[in-house]
Protein backbone atom coordinates (compact mmCIF):
# COMPACT_ATOMS: atom_id res chain seq x y z
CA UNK A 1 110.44 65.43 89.77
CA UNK A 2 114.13 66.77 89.79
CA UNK A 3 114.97 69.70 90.09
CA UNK A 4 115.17 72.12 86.31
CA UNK A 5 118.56 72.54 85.10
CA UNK A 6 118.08 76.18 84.45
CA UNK A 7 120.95 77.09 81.55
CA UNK A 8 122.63 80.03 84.27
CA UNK A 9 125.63 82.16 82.98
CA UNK A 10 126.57 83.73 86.43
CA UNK A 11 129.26 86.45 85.51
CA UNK A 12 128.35 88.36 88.27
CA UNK A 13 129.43 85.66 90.49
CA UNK A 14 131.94 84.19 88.11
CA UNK A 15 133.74 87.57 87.45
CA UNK A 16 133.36 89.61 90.44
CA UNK A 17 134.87 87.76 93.53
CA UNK A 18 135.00 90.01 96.88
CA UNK A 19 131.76 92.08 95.71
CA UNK A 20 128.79 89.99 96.93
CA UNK A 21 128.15 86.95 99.85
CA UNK A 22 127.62 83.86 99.24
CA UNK A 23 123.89 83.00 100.89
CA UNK A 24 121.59 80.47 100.84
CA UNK A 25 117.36 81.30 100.98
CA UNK A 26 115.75 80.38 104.04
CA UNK A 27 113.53 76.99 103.71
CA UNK A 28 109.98 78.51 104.51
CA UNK A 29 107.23 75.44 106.02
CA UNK A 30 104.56 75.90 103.12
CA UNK A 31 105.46 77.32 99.94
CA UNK A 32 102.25 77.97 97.99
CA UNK A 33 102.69 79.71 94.11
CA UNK A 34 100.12 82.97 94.59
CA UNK A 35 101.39 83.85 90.75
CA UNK A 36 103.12 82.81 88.07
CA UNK A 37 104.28 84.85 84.50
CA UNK A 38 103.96 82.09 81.98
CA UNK A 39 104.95 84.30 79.12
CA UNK A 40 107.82 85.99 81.33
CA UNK A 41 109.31 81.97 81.58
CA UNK A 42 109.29 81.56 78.26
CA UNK A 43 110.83 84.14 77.34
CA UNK A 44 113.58 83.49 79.53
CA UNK A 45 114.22 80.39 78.40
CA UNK A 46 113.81 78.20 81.73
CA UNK A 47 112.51 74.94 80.62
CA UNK A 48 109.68 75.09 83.07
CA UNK A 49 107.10 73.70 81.28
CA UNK A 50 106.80 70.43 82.53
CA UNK A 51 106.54 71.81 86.49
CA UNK A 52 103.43 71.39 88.25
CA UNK A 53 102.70 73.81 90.93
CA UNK A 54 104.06 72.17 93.80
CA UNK A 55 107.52 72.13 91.81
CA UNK A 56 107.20 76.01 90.52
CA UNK A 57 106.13 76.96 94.41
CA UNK A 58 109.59 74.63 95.80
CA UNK A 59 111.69 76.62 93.19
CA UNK A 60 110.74 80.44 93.48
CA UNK A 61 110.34 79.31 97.24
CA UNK A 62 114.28 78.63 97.39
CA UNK A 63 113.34 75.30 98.81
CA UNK A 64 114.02 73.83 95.71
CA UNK A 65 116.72 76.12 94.01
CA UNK A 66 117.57 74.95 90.19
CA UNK A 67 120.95 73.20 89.05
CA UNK A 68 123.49 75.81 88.57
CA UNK A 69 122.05 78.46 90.91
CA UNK A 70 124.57 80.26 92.27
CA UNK A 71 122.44 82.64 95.73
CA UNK A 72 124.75 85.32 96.54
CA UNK A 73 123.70 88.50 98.46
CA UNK A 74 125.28 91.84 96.20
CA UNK A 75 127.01 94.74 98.35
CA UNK A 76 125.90 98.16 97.72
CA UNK A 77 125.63 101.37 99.75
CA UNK A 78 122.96 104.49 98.98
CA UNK A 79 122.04 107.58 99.61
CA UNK A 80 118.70 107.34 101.94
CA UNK A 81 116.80 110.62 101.76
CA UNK A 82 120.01 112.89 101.06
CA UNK A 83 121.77 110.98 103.83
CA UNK A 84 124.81 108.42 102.99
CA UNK A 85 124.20 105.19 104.98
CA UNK A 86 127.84 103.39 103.62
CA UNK A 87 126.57 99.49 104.32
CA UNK A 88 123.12 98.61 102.56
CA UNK A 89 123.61 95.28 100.54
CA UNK A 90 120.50 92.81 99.83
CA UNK A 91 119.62 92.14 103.50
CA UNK A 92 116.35 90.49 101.93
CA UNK A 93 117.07 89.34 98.63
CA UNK A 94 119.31 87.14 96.48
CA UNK A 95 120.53 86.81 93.31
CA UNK A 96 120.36 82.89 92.23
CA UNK A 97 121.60 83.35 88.89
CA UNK A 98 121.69 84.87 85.14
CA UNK A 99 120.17 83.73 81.86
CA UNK A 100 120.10 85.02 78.29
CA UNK A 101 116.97 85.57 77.19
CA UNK A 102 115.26 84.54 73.39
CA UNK A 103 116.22 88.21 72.26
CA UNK A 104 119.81 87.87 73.44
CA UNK A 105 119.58 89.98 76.61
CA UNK A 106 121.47 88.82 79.68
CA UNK A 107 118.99 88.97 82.90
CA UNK A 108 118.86 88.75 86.35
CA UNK A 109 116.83 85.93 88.28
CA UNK A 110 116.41 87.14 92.11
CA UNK A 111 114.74 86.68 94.98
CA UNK A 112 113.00 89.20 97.43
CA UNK A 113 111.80 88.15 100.67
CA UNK A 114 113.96 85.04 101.18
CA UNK A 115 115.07 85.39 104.71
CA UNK A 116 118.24 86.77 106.32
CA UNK A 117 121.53 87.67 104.54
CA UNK A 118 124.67 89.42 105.41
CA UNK A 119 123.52 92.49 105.21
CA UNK A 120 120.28 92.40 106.72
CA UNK A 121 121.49 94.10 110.37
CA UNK A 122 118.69 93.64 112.44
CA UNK A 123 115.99 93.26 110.06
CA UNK A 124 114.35 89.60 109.12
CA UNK A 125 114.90 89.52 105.56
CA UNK A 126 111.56 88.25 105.19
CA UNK A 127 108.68 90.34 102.68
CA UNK A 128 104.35 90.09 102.72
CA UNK A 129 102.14 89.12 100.68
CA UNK A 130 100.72 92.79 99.79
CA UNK A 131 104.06 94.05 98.94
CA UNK A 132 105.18 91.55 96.62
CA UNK A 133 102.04 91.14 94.84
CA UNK A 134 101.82 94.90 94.54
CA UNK A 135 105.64 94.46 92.47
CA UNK A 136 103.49 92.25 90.24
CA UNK A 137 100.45 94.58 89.53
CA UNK A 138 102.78 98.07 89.10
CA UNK A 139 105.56 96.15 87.31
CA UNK A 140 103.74 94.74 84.54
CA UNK A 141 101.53 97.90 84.34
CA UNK A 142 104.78 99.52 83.38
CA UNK A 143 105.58 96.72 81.22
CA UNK A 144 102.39 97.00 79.21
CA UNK A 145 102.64 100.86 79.27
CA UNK A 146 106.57 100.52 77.25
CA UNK A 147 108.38 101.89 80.72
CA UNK A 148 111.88 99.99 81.12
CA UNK A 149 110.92 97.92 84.40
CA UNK A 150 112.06 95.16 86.25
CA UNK A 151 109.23 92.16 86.27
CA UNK A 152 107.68 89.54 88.62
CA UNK A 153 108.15 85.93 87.51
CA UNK A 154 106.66 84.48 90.17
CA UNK A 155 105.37 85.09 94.04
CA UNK A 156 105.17 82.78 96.74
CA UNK A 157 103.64 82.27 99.87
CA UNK A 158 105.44 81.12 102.69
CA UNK A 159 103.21 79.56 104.93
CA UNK A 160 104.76 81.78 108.14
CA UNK A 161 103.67 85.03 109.04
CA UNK A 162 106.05 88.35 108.79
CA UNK A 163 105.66 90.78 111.99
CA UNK A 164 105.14 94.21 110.97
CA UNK A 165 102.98 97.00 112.68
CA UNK A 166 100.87 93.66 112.10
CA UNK A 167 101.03 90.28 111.47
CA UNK A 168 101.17 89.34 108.19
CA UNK A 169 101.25 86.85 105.86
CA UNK A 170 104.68 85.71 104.39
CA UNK A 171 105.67 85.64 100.68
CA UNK A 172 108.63 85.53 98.43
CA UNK A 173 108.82 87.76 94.99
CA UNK A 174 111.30 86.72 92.09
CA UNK A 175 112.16 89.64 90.32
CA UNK A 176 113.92 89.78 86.62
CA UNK A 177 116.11 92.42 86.04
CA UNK A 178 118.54 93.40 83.28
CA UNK A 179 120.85 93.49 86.00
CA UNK A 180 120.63 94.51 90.10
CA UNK A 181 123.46 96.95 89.42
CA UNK A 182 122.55 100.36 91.03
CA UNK A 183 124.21 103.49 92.02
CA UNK A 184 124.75 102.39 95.61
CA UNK A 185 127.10 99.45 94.20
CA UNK A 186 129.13 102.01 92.69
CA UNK A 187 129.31 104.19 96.34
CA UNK A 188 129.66 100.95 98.25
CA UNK A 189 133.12 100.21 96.36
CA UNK A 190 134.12 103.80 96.32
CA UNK A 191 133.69 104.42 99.98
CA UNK A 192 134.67 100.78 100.92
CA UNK A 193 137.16 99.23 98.16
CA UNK A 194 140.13 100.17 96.29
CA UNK A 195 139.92 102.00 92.78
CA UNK A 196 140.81 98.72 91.19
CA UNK A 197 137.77 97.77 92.50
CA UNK A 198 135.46 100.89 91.40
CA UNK A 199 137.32 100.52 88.26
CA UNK A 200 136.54 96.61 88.02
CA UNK A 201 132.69 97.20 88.52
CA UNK A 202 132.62 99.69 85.60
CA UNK A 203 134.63 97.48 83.31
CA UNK A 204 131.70 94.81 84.26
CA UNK A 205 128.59 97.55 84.03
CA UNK A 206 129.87 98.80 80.82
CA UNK A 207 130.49 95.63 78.96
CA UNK A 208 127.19 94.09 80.02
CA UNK A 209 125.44 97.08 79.63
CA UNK A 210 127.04 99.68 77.57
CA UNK A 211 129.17 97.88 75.21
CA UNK A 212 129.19 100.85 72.64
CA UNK A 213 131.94 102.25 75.17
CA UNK A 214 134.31 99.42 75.40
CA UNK A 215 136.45 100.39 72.97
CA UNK A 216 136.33 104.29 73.62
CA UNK A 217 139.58 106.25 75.06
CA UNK A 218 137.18 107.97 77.45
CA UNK A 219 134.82 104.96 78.25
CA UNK A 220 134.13 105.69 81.97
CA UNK A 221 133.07 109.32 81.27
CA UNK A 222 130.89 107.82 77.62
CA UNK A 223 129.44 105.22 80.59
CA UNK A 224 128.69 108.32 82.93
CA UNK A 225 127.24 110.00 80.11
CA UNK A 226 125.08 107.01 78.86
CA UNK A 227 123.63 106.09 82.21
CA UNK A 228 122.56 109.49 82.28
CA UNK A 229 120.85 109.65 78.95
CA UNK A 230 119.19 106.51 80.28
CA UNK A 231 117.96 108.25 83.14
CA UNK A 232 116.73 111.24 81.04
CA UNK A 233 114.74 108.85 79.21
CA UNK A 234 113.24 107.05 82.27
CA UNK A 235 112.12 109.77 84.16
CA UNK A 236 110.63 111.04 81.06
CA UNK A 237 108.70 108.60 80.75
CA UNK A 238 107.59 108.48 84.68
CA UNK A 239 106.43 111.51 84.48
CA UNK A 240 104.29 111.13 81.29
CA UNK A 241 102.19 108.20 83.08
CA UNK A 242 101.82 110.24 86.66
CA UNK A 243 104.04 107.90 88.03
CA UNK A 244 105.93 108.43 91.67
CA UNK A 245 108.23 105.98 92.77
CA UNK A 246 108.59 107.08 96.07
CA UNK A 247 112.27 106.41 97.50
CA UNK A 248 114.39 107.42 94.92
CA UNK A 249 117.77 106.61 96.87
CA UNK A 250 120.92 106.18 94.95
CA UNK A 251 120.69 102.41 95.91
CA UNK A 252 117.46 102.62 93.95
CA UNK A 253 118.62 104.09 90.62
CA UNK A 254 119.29 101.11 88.56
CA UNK A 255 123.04 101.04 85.94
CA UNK A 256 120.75 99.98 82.99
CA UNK A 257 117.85 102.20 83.23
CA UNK A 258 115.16 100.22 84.71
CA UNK A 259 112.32 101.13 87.14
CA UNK A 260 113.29 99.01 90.09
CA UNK A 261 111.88 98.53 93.93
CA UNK A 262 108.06 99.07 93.42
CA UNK A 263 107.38 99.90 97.22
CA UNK A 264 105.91 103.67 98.59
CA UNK A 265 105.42 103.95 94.41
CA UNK A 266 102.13 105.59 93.56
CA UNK A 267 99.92 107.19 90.47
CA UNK A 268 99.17 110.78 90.23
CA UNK A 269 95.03 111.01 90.30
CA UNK A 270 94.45 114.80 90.40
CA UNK A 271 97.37 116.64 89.16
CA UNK A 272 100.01 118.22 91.21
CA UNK A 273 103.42 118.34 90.54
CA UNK A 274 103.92 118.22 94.88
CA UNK A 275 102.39 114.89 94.82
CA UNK A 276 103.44 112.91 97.47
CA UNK A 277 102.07 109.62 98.88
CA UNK A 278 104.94 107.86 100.61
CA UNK A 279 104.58 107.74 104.17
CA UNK A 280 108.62 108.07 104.84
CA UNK A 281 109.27 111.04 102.33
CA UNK A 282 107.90 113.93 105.21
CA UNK A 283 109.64 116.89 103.28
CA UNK A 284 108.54 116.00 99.77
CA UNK A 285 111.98 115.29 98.16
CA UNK A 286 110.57 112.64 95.93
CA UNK A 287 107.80 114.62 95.66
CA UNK A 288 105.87 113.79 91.52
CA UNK A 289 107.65 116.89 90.01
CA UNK A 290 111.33 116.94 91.66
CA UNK A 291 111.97 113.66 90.27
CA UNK A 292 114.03 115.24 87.18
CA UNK A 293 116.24 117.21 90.00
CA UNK A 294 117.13 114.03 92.10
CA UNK A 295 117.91 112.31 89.16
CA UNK A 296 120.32 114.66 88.30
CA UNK A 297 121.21 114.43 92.07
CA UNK A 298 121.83 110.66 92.14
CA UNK A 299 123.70 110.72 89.26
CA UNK A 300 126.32 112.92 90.48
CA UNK A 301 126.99 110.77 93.08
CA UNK A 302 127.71 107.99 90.22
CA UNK A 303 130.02 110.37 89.09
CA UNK A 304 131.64 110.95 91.57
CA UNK A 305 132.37 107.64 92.09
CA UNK A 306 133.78 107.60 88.51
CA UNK A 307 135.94 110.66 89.12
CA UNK A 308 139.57 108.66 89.37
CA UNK A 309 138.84 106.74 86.25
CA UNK A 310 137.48 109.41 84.38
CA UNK A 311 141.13 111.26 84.78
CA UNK A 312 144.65 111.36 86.35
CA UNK A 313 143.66 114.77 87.36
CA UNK A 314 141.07 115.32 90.10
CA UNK A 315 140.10 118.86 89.28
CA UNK A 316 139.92 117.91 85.11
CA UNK A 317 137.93 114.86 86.27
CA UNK A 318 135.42 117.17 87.72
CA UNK A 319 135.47 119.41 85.06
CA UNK A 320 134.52 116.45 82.47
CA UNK A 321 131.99 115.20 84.91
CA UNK A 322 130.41 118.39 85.17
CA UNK A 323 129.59 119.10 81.98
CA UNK A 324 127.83 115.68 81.66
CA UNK A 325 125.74 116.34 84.55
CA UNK A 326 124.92 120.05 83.57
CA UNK A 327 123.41 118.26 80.18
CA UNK A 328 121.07 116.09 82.12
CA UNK A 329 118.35 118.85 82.33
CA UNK A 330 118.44 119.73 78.89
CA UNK A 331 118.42 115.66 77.94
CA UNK A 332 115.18 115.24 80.02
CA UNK A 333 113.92 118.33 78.45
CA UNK A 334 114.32 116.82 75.36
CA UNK A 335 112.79 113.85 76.45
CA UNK A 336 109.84 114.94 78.14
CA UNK A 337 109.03 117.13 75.19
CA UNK A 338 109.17 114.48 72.76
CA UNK A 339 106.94 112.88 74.69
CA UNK A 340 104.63 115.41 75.85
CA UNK A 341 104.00 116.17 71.62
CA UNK A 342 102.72 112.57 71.53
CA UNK A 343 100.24 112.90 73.88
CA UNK A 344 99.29 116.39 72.62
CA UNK A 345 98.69 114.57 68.95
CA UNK A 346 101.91 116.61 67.80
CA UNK A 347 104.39 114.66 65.03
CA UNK A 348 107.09 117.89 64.95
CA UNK A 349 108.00 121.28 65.30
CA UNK A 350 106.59 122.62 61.49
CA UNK A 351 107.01 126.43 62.16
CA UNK A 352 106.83 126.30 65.55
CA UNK A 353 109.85 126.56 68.52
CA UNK A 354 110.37 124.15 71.29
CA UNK A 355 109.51 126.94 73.28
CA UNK A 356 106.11 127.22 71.70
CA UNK A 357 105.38 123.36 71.88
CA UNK A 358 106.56 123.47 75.40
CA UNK A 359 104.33 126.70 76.55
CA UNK A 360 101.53 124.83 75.24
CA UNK A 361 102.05 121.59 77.37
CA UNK A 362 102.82 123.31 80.54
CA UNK A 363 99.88 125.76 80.40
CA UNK A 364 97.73 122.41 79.89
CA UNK A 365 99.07 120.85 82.94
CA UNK A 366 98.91 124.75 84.85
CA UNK A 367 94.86 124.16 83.86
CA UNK A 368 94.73 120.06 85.13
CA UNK A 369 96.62 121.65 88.12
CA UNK A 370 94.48 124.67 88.62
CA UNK A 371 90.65 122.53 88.22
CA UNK A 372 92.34 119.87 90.36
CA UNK A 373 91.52 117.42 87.00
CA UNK A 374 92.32 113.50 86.66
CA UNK A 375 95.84 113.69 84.89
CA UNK A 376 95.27 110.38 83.05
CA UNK A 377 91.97 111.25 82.12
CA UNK A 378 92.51 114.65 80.80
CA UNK A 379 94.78 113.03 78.47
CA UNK A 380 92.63 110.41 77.33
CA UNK A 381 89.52 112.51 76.89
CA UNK A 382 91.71 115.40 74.26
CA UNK A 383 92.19 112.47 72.14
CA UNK A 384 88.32 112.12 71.95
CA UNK A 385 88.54 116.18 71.43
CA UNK A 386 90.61 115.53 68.61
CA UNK A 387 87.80 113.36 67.18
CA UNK A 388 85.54 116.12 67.37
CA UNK A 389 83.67 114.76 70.45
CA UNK A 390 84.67 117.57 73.44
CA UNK A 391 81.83 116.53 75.88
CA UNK A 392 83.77 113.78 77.77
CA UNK A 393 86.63 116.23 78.35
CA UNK A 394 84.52 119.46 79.46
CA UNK A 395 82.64 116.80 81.82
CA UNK A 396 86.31 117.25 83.77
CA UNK A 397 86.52 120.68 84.00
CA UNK A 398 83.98 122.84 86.64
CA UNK A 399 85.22 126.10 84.81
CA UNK A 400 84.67 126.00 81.07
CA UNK A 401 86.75 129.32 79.72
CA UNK A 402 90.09 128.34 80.60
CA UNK A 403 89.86 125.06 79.13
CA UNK A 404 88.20 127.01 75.73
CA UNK A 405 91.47 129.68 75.72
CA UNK A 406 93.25 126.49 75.65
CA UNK A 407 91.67 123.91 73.07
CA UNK A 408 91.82 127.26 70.91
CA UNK A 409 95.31 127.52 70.81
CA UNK A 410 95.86 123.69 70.58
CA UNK A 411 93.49 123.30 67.61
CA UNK A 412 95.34 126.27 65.66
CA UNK A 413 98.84 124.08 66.45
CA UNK A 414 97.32 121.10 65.69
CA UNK A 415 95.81 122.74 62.14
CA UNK A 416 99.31 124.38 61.24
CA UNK A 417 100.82 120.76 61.38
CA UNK A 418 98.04 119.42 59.81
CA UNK A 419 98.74 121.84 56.78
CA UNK A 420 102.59 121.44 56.85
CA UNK A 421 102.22 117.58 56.63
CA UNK A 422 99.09 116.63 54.62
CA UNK A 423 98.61 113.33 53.74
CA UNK A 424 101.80 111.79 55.45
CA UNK A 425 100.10 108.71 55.29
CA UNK A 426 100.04 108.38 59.36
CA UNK A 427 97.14 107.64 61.60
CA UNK A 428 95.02 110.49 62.22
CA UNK A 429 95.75 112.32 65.33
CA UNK A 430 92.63 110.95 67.90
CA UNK A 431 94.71 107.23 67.17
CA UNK A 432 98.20 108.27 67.92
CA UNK A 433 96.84 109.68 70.94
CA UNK A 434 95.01 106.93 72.32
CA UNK A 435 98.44 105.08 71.44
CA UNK A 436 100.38 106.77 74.17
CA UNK A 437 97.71 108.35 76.70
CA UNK A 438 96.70 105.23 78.72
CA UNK A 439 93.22 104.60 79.41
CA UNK A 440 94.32 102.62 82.61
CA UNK A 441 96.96 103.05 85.48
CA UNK A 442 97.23 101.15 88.28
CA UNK A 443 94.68 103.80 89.81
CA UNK A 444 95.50 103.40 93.81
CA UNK A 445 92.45 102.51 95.59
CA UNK A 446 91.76 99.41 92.89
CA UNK A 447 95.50 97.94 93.47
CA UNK A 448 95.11 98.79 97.94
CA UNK A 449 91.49 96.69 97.35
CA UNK A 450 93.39 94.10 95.48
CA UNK A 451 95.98 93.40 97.97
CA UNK A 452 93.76 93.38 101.14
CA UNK A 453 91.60 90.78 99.70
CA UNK A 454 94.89 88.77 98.81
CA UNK A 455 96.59 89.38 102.06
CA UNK A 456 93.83 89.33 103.96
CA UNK A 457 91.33 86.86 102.93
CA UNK A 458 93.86 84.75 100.71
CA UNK A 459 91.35 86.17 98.03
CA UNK A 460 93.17 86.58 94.00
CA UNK A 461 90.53 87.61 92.34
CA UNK A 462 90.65 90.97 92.35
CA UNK A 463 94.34 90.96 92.01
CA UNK A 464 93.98 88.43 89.06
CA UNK A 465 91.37 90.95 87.37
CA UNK A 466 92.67 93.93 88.03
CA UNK A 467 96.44 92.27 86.43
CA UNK A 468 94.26 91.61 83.38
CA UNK A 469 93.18 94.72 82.82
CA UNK A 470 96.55 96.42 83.39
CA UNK A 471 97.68 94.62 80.93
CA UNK A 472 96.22 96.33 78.04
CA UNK A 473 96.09 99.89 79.51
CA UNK A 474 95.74 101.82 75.69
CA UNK A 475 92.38 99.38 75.16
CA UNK A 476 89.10 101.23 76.59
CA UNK A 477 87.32 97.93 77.21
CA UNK A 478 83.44 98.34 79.02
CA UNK A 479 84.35 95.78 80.71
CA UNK A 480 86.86 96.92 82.51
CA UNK A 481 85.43 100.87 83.31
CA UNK A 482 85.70 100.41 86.61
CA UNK A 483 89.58 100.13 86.70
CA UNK A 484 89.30 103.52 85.15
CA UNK A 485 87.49 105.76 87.46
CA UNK A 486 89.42 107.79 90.21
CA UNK A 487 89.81 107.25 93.42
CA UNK A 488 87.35 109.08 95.81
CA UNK A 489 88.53 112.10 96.96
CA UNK A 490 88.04 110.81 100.91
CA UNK A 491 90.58 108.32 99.79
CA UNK A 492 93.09 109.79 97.96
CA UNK A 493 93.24 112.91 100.75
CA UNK A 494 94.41 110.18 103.16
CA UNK A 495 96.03 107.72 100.73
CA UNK A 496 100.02 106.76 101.92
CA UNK A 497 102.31 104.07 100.71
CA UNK A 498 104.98 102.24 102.58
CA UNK A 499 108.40 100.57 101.44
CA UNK A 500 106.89 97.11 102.14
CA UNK A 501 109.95 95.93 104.27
């Protein structure tokens, strides 16, 4: 069967000469398709219905790569852990091409794992099977939970091992992405390039990306000030879910606002806000609850990328700069809190302050925090509260008064909204709840089972399952309890995640 003529529109390529390397994927021996996302291809509009398996494993191989792919290897640079490393780039991965979508969207098609580039140094370029298969499971999670994420088309074994602290087995992730445009790319062009250059790149971000700005006098600080607002959202929304990604480096913070790199990522089980599961981050800087801060942190290093194009005059470029980066608290504030009155059953203020709202959801997570309590859980279980039914949510708690001071003053909040906005015509408040406090996370011992038996015993089942059932994470299915109970706490005491490289 020839190979699909894929309909690519490569502007990155076409448009952007001198930032990226030409590269072709390595051919790997035995290319064997470990998982495919169906729905994902037809959305994209690839034409791949008519490919058996042996074709879809030769193409997301890179054995096999579609007309009108275009591999080229994208330079960026990155703050590592507070510490500038100038020369990252995709030393494992490679962009083959760009398609528009059936909603209009313009989206990355790249590979992960596909064998040396450019910028690999000394490392192999190769990925595992665990690690790329764990992309799959915590990407669509966030997919299904309404988190902006980059998503797994398709993973590949390779039929050749990958030497780590053990052998493994090889495999090769294709990732979808709005675009692979990240922070670092901004500092690599900065530290590396010419302004033209840095200015270049942000003419290209904003116009794929932020077209809104185009047209505006001061478009590079509107695109600072949008990819911020993005941000605010995003780590919002993180934090709602108990979500940690782990290695929050600059060349991890992704231009459109996406989740992206799903490596020492983890799930709050037990709330703490000094969470921290990634075997690398020793100190704690990416630690559950300072994700907000190194937000803000990363994006001043956009900005300051941006300062010579935001204006003639350095110390009025700051200035501007500044004040967009001294808003980014108050933008996640709003954010979060928007958020956290969804999952407390809230529709509005009524006579009550931010202030108030905000009291009440911190002094709910001080409590989880205090009894050591199952953040997801918690959540799920005040919904049933709100039905009337408290027993499931008092089985969490081994001290009863402090969680009675605090259903009392949640209950008179939730009746002075009730009164303000009688029959409003919306679902009553035990619904909305269950709407936006999942039932099921990719809880950490379920996904580490998953990918031993893949990696290790070339067993998908339990990946398959578990996949399923992240899929519909607001639906409390029997069926699928056990995805639902916490980890034990002998596991989670020693649980660590790694980058996967």
């Amino acid at each position: 069967m020839p190979n699909p003529a894929i309909p690519f529109d490569n502007t990155y390529a076409r448009d952007l000469p001198g930032f990226y390397e030409p590269c072709q994927p390595a051919t790997v021996p035995a290319p064997e398709l470990l998982f495919f996302n169906r729905g994902l291809a037809e959305e994209l509009r690839l034409g791949l219905a008519g490919q058996d398996v042996a074709a879809l494993a030769a193409i997301f191989s890179g054995n096999a790569l579609p007309e009108g792919a275009q591999p080229i290897a994208q330079a960026y640079a990155g703050h590592q852990f507070g510490q500038f490393n100038p020369q990252l780039g995709d030393g494992r991965a490679l962009l083959i091409g760009e398609v528009i979508d059936r909603q209009g969207r313009r989206r990355d098609i790249a590979l992960k794992g596909s064998g040396r580039t450019p910028f690999s140094r000394r490392g192999d370029g190769k990925a595992a099977v665990g690690p790329m298969l764990r992309e799959v499971l915590v990407g669509e999670a966030m997919h299904a939970l309404g988190i902006p994420t980059t998503r797994a088309l398709a993973v590949v074994s390779t039929g050749e091992p990958v030497y780590r602290e053990r052998t493994l087995p090889g495999a090769i992730l294709t990732r979808i992405a709005a675009s692979h445009l990240r922070v670092g790319t901004f500092q690599f062009f900065a530290s590396h390039g010419t302004e033209g250059q840095v200015r270049q790149l942000a003419d290209y971000a904003i116009a794929r990306h932020y077209p809104e700005q185009m047209a505006a006098e001061d478009r590079y600080l509107g695109f600072l000030r949008a990819v911020a607002e993005r941000q605010a959202v995003l780590i919002a929304q993180w934090l709602h879910v108990g979500f940690i990604h782990g290695v929050m480096n600059t060349d991890n913070m992704a231009i459109p606002g996406e989740t992206i790199d799903y490596g020492p990522c983890a799930f709050i089980e037990a709330y703490d806000p000094r969470a921290v599961f990634s075997s690398i981050d020793e100190r704690g800087r990416y630690a559950y609850g300072e994700q907000p801060r190194i937000a803000r942190w990363n994006l001043s290093r956009l900005a300051e990328t941006l300062l010579p194009l935001i204006a003639g005059n350095e110390g009025h470029a700051i200035s501007l700069a500044t004040e967009v980066l001294d808003a980014f608290p108050a933008r996640y504030q709003h954010h979060w809190l928007a958020g956290l009155r969804a999952k407390l059953g809230l529709r509005g203020q009524v006579s009550y302050g931010d202030q108030v709202d905000t009291a009440l959801g911190e002094s709910w997570l001080d409590l989880l925090h205090a009894q050591q309590v199952d953040f997801t859980l918690a959540w799920r279980r005040l919904a049933d509260a709100a039905e009337g039914d408290e027993a499931p949510l008092r089985a969490l708690f081994a001290a009863q008064p402090g969680l009675d001071r605090w259903l009392q003053r949640w209950r008179e909040r939730c009746a002075a909204e009730d009164a303000a906005m009688a029959n409003d015509g919306l679902p009553d408040r035990a619904v909305r709840m269950r709407r936006v406090n999942p039932w099921l996370i990719p809880r950490n011992h379920r996904v580490e089972e998953a990918l031993d038996a893949a990696s290790d015993a070339g067993n998908l089942a339990p990946f398959e399952q578990l996949l399923n059932a992240l899929r519909r994470p607001f639906d409390e299915d029997p069926a699928n309890a056990r995805y639902a109970e916490p980890a034990p706490g002998s596991f989670m005491a020693s649980f660590q995640t790694f980058c996967g490289t």
